[in-house]
C-alpha atoms as a PDB file:
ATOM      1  CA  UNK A   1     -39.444 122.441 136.532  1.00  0.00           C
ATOM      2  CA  UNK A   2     -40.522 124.717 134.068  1.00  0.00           C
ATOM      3  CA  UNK A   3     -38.360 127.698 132.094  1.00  0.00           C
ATOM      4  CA  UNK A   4     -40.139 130.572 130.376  1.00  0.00           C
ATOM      5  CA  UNK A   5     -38.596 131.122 126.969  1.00  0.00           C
ATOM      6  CA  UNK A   6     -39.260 133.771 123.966  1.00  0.00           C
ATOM      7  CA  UNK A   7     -40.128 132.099 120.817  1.00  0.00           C
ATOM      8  CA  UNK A   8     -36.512 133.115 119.756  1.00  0.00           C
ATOM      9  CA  UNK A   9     -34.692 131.463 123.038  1.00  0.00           C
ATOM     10  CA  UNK A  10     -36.956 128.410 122.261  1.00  0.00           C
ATOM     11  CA  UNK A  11     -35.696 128.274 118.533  1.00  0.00           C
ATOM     12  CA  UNK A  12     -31.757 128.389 119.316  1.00  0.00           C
ATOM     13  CA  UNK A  13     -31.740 125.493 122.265  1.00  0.00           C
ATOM     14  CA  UNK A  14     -33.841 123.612 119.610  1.00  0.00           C
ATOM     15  CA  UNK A  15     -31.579 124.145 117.296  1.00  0.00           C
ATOM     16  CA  UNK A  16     -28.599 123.639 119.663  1.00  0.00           C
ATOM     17  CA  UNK A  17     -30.128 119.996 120.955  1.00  0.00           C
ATOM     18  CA  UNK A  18     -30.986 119.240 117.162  1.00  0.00           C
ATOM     19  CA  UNK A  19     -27.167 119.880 116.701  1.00  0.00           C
ATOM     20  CA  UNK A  20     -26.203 117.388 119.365  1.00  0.00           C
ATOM     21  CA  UNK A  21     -28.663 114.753 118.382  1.00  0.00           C
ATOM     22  CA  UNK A  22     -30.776 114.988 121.302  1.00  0.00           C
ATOM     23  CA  UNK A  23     -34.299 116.038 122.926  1.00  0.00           C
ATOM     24  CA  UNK A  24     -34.658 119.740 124.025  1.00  0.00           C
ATOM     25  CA  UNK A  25     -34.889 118.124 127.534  1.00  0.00           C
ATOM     26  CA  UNK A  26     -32.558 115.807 127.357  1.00  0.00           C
ATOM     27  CA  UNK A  27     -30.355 118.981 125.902  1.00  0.00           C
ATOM     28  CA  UNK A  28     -31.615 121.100 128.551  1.00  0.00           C
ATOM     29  CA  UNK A  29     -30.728 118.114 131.540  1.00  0.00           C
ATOM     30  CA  UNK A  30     -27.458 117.533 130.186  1.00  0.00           C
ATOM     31  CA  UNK A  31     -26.610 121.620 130.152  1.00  0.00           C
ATOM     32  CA  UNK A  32     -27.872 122.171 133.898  1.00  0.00           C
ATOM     33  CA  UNK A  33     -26.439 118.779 135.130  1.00  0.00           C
ATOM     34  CA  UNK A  34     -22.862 119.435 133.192  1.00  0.00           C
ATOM     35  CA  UNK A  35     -22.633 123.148 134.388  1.00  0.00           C
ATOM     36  CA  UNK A  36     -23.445 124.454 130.622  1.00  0.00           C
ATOM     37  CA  UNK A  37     -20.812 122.000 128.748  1.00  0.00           C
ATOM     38  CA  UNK A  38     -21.759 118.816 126.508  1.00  0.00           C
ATOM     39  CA  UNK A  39     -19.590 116.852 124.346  1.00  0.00           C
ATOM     40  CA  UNK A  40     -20.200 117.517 121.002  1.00  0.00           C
ATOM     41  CA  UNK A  41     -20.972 113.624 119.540  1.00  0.00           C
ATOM     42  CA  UNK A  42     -19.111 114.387 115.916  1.00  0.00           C
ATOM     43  CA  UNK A  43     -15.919 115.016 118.455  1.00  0.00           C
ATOM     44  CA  UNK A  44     -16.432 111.774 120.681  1.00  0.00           C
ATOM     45  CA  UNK A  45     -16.995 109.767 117.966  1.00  0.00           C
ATOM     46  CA  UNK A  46     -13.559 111.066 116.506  1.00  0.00           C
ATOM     47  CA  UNK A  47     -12.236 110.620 119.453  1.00  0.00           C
ATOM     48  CA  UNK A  48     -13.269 107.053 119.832  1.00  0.00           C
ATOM     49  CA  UNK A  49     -11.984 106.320 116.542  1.00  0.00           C
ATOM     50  CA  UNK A  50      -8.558 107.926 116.942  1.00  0.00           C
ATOM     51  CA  UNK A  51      -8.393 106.059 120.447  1.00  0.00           C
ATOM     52  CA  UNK A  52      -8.939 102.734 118.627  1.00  0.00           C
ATOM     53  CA  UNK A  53      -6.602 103.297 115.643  1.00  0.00           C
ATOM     54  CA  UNK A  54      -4.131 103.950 118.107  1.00  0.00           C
ATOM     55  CA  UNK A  55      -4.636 101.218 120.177  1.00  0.00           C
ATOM     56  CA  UNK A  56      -4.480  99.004 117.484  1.00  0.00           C
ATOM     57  CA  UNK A  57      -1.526 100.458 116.053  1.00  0.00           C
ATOM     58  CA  UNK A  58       0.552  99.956 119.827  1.00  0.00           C
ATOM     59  CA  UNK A  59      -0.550  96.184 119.383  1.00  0.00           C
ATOM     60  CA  UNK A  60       1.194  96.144 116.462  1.00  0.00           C
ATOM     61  CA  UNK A  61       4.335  97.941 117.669  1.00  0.00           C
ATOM     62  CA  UNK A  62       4.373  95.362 121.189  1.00  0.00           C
ATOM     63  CA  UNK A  63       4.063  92.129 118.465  1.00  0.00           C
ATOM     64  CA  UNK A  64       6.899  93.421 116.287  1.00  0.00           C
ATOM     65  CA  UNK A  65       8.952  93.916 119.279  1.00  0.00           C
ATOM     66  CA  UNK A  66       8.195  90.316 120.793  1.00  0.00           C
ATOM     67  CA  UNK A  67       9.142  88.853 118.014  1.00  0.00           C
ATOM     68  CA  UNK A  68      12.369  90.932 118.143  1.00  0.00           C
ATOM     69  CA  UNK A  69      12.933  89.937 121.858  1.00  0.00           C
ATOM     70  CA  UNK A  70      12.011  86.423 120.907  1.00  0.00           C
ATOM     71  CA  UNK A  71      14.200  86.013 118.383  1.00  0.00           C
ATOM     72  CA  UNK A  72      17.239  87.774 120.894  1.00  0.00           C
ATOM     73  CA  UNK A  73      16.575  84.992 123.237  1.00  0.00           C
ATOM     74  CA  UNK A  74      16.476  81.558 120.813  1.00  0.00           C
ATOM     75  CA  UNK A  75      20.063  83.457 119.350  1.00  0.00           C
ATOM     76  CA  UNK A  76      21.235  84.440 122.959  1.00  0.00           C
ATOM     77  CA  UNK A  77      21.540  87.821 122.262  1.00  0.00           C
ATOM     78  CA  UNK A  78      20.391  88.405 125.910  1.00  0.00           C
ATOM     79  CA  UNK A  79      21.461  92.078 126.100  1.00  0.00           C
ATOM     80  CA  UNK A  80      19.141  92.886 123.340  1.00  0.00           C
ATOM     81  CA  UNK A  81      16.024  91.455 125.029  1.00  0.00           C
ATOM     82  CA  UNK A  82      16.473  92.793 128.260  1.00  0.00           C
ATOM     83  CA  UNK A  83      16.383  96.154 126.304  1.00  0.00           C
ATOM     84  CA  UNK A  84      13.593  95.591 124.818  1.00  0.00           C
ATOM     85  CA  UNK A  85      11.425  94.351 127.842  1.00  0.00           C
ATOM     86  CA  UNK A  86      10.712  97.979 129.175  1.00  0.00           C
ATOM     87  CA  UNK A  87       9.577  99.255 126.254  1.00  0.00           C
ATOM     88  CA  UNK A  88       7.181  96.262 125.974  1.00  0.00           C
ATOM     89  CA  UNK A  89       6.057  96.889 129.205  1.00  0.00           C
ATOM     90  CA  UNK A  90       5.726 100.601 128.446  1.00  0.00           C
ATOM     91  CA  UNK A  91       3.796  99.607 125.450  1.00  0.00           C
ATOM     92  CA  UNK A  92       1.066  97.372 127.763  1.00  0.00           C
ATOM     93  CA  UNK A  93       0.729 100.401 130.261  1.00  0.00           C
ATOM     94  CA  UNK A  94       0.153 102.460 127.092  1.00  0.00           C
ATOM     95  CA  UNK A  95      -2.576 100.192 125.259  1.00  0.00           C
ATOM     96  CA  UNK A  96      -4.336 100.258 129.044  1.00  0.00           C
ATOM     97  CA  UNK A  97      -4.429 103.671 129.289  1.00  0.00           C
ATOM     98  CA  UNK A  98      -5.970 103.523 125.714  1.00  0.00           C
ATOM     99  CA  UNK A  99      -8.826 101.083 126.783  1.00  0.00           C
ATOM    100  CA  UNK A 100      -9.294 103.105 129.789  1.00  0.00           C
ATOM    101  CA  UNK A 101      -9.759 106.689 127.787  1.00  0.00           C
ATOM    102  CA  UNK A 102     -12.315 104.203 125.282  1.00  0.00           C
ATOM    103  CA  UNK A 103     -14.179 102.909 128.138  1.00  0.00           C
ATOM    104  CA  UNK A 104     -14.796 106.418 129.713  1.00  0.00           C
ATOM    105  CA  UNK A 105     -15.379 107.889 126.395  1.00  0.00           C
ATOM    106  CA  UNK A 106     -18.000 105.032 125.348  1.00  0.00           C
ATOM    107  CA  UNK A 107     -19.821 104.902 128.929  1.00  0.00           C
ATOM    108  CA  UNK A 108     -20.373 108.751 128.525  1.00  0.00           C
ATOM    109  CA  UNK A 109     -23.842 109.788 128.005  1.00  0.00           C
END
């Protein structure tokens, strides 16, 4: 397949690909395969590092409240563990989703 471009045309999707790290033809794939709409790398990369501070940061939150649930059973403060054993659970199904939106973020061309 070939595209006739003016010499201006030709300058801006260089300059466009240049921005996004990649080939003119690789830009030019990537904008006729993704209906005109790429994923600026500065913002995934963000995005992958936000992801991961936050995952990290739920880890912490689910250890600090098994240790809190822990220490309700040894004392037999029963009602306070079974209190806290949905919002562990709700902090698993949250670090999940987190690894999910990583993985689909990372596999992304």
């Amino acid at each position: 397949m070939s595209v006739r471009l003016t010499t201006e045309e030709r300058g801006q999707i260089e300059q466009r690909a240049a921005e996004f790290g990649l080939k003119v033809r690789d830009y030019g794939r990537r904008m006729m395969l993704n209906g005109g709409e790429i994923a600026n790398p500065k913002d995934r990369d963000a995005a992958i590092a936000a992801l991961a501070k936050l995952a990290f940061q739920t880890r912490r939150l689910g250890v600090s409240l098994n240790q809190i649930a822990h220490a309700a059973n040894v004392t037999g403060s029963v009602p306070l563990a079974a209190t806290l054993r949905p919002i562990l659970d709700d902090l698993g199904a949250v670090t999940t989703l987190i690894k999910s939106a990583l993985a689909q973020i990372e596999g992304e061309p």
